[in-house]
N, C-alpha and C. Protein backbone atom coordinates (compact mmCIF):
# COMPACT_ATOMS: atom_id res chain seq x y z
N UNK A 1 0.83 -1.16 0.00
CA UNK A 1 0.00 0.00 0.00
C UNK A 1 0.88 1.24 0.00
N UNK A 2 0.17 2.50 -1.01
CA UNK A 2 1.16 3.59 -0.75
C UNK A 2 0.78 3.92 0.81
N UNK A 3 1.79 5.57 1.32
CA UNK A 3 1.58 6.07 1.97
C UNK A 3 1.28 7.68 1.51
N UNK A 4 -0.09 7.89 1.93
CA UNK A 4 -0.93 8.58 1.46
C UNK A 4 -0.05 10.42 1.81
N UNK A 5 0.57 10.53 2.80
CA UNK A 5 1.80 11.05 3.09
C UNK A 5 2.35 12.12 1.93
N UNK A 6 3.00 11.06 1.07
CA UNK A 6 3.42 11.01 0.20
C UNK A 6 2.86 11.45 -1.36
N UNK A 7 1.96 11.76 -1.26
CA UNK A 7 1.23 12.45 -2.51
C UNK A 7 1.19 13.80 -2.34
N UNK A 8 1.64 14.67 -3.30
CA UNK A 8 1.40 16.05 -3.19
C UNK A 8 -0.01 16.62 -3.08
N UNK A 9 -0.42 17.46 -2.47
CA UNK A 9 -1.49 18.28 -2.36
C UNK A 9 -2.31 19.03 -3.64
N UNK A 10 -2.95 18.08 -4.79
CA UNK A 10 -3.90 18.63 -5.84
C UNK A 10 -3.70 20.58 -5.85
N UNK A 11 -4.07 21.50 -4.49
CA UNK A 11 -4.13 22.58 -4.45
C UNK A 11 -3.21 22.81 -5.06
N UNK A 12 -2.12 22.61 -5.02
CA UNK A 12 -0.53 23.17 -4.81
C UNK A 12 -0.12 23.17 -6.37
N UNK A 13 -0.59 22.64 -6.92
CA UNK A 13 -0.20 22.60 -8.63
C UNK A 13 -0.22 23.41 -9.17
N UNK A 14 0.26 23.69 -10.53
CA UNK A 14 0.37 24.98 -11.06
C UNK A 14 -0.76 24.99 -11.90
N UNK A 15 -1.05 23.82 -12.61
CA UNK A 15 -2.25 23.89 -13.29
C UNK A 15 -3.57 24.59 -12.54
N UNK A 16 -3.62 23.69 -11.35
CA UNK A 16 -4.86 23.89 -10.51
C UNK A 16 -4.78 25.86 -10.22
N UNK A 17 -3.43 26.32 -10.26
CA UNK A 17 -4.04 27.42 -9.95
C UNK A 17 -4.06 28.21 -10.89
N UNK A 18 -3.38 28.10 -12.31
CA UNK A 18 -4.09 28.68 -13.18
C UNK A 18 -5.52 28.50 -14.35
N UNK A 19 -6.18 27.33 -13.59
CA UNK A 19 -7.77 27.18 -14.07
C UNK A 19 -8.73 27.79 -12.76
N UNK A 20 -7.93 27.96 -11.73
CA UNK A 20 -8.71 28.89 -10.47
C UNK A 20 -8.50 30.34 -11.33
N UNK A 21 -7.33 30.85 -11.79
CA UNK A 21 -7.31 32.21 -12.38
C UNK A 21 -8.44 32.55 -13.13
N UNK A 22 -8.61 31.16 -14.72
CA UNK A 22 -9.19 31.29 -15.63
C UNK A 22 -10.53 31.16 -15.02
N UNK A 23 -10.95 30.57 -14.02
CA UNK A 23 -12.59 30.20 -13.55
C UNK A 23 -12.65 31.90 -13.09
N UNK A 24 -11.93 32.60 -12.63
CA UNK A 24 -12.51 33.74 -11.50
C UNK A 24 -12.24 34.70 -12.73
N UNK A 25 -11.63 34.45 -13.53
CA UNK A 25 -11.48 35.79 -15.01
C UNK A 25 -12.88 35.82 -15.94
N UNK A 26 -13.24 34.29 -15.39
CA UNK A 26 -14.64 34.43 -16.37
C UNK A 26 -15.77 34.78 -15.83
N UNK A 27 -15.43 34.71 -14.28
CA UNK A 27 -16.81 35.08 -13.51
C UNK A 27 -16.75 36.70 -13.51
N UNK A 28 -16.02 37.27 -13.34
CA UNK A 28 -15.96 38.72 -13.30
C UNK A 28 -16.20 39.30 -14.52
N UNK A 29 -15.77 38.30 -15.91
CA UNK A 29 -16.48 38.73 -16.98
C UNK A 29 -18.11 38.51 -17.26
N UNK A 30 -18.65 37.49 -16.47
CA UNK A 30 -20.08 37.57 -16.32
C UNK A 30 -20.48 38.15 -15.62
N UNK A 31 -20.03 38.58 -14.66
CA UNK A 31 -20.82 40.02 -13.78
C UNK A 31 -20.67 40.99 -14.74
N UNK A 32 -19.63 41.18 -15.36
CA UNK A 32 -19.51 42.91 -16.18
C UNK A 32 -20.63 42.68 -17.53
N UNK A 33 -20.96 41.54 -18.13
CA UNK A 33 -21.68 41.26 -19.05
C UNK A 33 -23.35 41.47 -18.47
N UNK A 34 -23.69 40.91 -16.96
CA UNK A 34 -24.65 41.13 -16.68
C UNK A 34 -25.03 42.97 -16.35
N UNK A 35 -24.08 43.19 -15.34
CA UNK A 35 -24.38 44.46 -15.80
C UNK A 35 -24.60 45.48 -16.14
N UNK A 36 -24.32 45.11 -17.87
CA UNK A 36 -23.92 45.61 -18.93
C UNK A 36 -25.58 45.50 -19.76
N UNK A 37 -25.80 44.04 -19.68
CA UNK A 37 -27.14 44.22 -19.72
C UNK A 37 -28.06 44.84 -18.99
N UNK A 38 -28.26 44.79 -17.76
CA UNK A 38 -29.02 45.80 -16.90
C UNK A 38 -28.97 47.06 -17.28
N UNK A 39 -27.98 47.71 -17.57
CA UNK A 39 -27.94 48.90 -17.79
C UNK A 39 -28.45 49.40 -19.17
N UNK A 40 -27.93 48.52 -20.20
CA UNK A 40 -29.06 48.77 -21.26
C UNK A 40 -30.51 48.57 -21.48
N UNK A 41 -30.84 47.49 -20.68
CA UNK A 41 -32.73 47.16 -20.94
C UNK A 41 -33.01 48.72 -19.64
N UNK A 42 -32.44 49.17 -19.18
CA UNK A 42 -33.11 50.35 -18.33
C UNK A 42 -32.68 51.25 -19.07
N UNK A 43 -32.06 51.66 -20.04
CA UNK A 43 -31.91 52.77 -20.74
C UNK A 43 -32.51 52.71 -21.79
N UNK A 44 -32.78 51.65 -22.12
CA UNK A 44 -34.16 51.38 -23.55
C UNK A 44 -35.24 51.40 -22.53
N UNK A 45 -35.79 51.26 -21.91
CA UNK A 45 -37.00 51.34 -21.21
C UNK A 45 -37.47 52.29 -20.08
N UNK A 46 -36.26 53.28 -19.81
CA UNK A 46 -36.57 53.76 -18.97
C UNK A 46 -36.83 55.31 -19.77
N UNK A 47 -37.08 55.25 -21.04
CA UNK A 47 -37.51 56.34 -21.73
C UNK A 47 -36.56 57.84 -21.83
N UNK A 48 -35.14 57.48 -22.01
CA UNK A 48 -34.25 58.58 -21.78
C UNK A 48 -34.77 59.64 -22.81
N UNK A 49 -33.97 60.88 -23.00
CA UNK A 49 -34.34 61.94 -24.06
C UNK A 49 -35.84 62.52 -23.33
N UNK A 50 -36.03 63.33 -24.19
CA UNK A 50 -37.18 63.77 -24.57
C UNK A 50 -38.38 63.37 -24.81
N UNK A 51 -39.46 63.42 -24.09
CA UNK A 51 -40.61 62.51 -24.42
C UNK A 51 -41.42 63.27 -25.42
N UNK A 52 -42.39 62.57 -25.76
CA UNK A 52 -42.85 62.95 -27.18
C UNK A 52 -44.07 63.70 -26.92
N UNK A 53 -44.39 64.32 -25.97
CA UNK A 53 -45.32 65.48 -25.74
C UNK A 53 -44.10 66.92 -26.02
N UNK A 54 -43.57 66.87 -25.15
CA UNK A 54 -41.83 67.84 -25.45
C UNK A 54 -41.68 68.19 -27.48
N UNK A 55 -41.43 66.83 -27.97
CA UNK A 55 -41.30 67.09 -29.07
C UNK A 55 -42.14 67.28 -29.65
N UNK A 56 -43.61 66.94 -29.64
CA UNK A 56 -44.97 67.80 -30.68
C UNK A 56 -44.86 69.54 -29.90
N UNK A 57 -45.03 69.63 -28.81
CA UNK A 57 -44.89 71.19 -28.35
C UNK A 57 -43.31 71.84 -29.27
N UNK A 58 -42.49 70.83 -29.50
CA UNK A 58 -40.95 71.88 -30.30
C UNK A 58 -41.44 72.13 -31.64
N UNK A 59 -41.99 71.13 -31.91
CA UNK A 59 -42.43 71.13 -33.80
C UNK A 59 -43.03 71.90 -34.75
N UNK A 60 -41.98 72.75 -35.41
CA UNK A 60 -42.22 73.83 -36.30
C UNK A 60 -42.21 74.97 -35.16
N UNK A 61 -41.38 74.92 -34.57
CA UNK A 61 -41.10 76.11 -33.52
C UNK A 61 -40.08 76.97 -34.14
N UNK A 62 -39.73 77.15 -35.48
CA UNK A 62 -38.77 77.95 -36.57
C UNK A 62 -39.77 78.92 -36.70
N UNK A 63 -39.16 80.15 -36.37
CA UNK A 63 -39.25 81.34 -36.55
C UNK A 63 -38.67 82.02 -37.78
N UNK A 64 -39.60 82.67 -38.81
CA UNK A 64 -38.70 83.50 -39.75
C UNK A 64 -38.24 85.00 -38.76
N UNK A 65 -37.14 85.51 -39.24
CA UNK A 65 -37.11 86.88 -39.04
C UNK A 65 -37.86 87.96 -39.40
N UNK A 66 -38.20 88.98 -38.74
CA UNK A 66 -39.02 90.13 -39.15
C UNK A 66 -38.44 90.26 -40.49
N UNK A 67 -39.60 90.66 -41.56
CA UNK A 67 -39.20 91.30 -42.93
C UNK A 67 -38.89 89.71 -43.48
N UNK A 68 -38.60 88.76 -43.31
CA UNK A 68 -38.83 88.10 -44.22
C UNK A 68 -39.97 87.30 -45.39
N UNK A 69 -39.98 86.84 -46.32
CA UNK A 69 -41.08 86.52 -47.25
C UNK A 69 -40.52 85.05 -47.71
N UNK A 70 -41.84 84.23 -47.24
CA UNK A 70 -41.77 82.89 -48.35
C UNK A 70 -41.68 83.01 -49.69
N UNK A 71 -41.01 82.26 -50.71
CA UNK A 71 -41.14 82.77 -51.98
C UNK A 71 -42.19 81.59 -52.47
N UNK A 72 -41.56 80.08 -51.81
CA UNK A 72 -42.40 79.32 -52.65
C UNK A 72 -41.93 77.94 -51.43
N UNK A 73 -42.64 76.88 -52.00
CA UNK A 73 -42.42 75.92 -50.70
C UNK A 73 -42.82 74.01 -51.65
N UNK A 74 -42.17 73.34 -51.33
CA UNK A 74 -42.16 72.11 -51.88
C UNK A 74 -41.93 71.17 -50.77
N UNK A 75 -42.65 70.34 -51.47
CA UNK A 75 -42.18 69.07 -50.21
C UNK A 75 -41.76 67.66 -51.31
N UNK A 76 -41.01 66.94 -50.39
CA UNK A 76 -40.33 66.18 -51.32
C UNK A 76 -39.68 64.89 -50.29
N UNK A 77 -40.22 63.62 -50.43
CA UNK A 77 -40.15 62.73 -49.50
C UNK A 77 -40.76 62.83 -48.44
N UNK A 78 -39.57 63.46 -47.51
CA UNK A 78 -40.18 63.65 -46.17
C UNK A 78 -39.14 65.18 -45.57
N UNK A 79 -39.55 65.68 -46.34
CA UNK A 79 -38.92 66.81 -46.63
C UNK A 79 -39.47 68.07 -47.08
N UNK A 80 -39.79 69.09 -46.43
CA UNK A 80 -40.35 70.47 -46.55
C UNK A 80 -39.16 71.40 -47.42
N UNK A 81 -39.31 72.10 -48.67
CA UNK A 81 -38.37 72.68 -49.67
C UNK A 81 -38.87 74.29 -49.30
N UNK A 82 -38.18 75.22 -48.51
CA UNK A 82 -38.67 76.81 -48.24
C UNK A 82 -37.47 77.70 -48.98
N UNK A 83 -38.24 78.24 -50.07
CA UNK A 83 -37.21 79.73 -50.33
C UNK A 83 -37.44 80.72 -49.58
N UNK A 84 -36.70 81.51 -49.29
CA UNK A 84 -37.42 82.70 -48.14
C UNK A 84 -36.52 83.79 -48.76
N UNK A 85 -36.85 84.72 -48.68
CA UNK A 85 -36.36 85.95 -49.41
C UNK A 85 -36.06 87.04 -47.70
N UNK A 86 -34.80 87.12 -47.65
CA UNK A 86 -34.63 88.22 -46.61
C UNK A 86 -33.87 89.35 -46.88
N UNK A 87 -33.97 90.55 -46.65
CA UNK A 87 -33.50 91.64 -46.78
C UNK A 87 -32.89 91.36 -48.42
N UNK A 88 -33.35 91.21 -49.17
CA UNK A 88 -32.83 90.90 -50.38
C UNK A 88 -32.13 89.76 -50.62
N UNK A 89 -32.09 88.82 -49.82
CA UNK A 89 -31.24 87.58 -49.97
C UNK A 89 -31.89 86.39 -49.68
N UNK A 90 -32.03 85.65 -51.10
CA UNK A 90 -32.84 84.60 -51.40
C UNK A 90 -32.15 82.95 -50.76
N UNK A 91 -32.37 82.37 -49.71
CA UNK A 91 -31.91 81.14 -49.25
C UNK A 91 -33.07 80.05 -49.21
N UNK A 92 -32.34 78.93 -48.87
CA UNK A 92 -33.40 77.66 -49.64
C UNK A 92 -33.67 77.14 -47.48
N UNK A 93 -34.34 76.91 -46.66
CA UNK A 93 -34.60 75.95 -45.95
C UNK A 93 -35.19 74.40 -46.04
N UNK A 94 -34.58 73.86 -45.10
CA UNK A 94 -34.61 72.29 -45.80
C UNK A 94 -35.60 71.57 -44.13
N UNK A 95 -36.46 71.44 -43.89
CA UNK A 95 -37.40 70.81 -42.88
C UNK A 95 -37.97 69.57 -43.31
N UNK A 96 -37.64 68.51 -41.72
CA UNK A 96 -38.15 67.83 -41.59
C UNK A 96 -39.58 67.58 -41.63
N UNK A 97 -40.45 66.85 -42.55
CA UNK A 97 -42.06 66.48 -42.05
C UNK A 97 -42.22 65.83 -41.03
N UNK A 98 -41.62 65.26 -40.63
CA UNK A 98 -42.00 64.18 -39.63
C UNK A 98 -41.71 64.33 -37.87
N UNK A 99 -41.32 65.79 -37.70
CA UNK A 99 -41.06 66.52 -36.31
C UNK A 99 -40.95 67.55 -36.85
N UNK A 100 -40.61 68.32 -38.07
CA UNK A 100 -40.65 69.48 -37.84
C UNK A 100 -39.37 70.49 -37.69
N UNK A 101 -38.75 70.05 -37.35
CA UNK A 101 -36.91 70.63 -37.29
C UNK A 101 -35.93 70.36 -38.21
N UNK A 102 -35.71 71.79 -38.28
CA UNK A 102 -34.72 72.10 -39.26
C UNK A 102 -33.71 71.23 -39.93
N UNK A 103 -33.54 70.85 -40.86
CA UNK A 103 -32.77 69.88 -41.30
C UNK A 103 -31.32 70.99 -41.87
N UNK A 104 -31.77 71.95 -42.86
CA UNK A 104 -30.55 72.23 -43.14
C UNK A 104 -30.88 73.48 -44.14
N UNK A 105 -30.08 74.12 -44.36
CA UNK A 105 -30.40 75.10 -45.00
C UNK A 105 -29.26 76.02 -46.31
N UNK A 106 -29.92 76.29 -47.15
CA UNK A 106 -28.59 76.69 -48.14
C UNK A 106 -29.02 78.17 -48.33
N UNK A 107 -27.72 79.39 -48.12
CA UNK A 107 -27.57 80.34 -48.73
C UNK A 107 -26.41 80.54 -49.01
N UNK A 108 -26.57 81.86 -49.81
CA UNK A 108 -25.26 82.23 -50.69
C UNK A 108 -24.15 83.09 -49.82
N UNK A 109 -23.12 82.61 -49.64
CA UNK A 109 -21.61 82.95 -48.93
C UNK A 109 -21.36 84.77 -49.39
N UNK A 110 -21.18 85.05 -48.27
CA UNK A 110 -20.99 86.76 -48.42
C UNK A 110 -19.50 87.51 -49.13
């Protein structure tokens, strides 16, 4: 019979303690994965931004300047086409249909 003595201690191995490393590297990567998820299903659901009473009250809240004149107006996709004529200077505005805010606008460089 051996003497039991005589067998090294399983703990003590080098293997054993680098699959203890790799077991505790993966658990800390499943906590950071969990959450990682938590934090996104509450930021999709917890309704961040602007709620959409906010944005019908902003919509078409563009102001022309005093003295200005529409010349003519198109829509196109989803897209509002405004010439506006100001103090003598003819520029194109480019609006969203679908909220209402300004998309973009072209005039001529001074």
């Amino acid at each position: 019979m051996t003497d039991l003595s005589d067998v090294p201690d399983p703990k003590s191995t080098d293997s054993y303690r680098m699959l203890r490393a790799v077991v505790i590297g993966l658990g800390v990567l499943i906590v950071i994965a969990v959450v990682l998820l938590v934090f996104g299903l509450a930021t999709r659901l917890g309704g961040h931004g602007t709620s959409a009473a906010a944005q019908s009250a902003n919509a078409g809240a563009y102001m022309l300047p005093p003295g200005a004149k529409i010349r003519n107006t198109q829509v196109a996709n989803n897209r509002l086409i405004m010439e506006v004529e100001e103090k003598g200077v003819e520029r194109v505005l480019i609006f969203n249909t679908d909220d209402g805010h300004l998309v973009g606008q072209i005039a001529p460089q001074d």
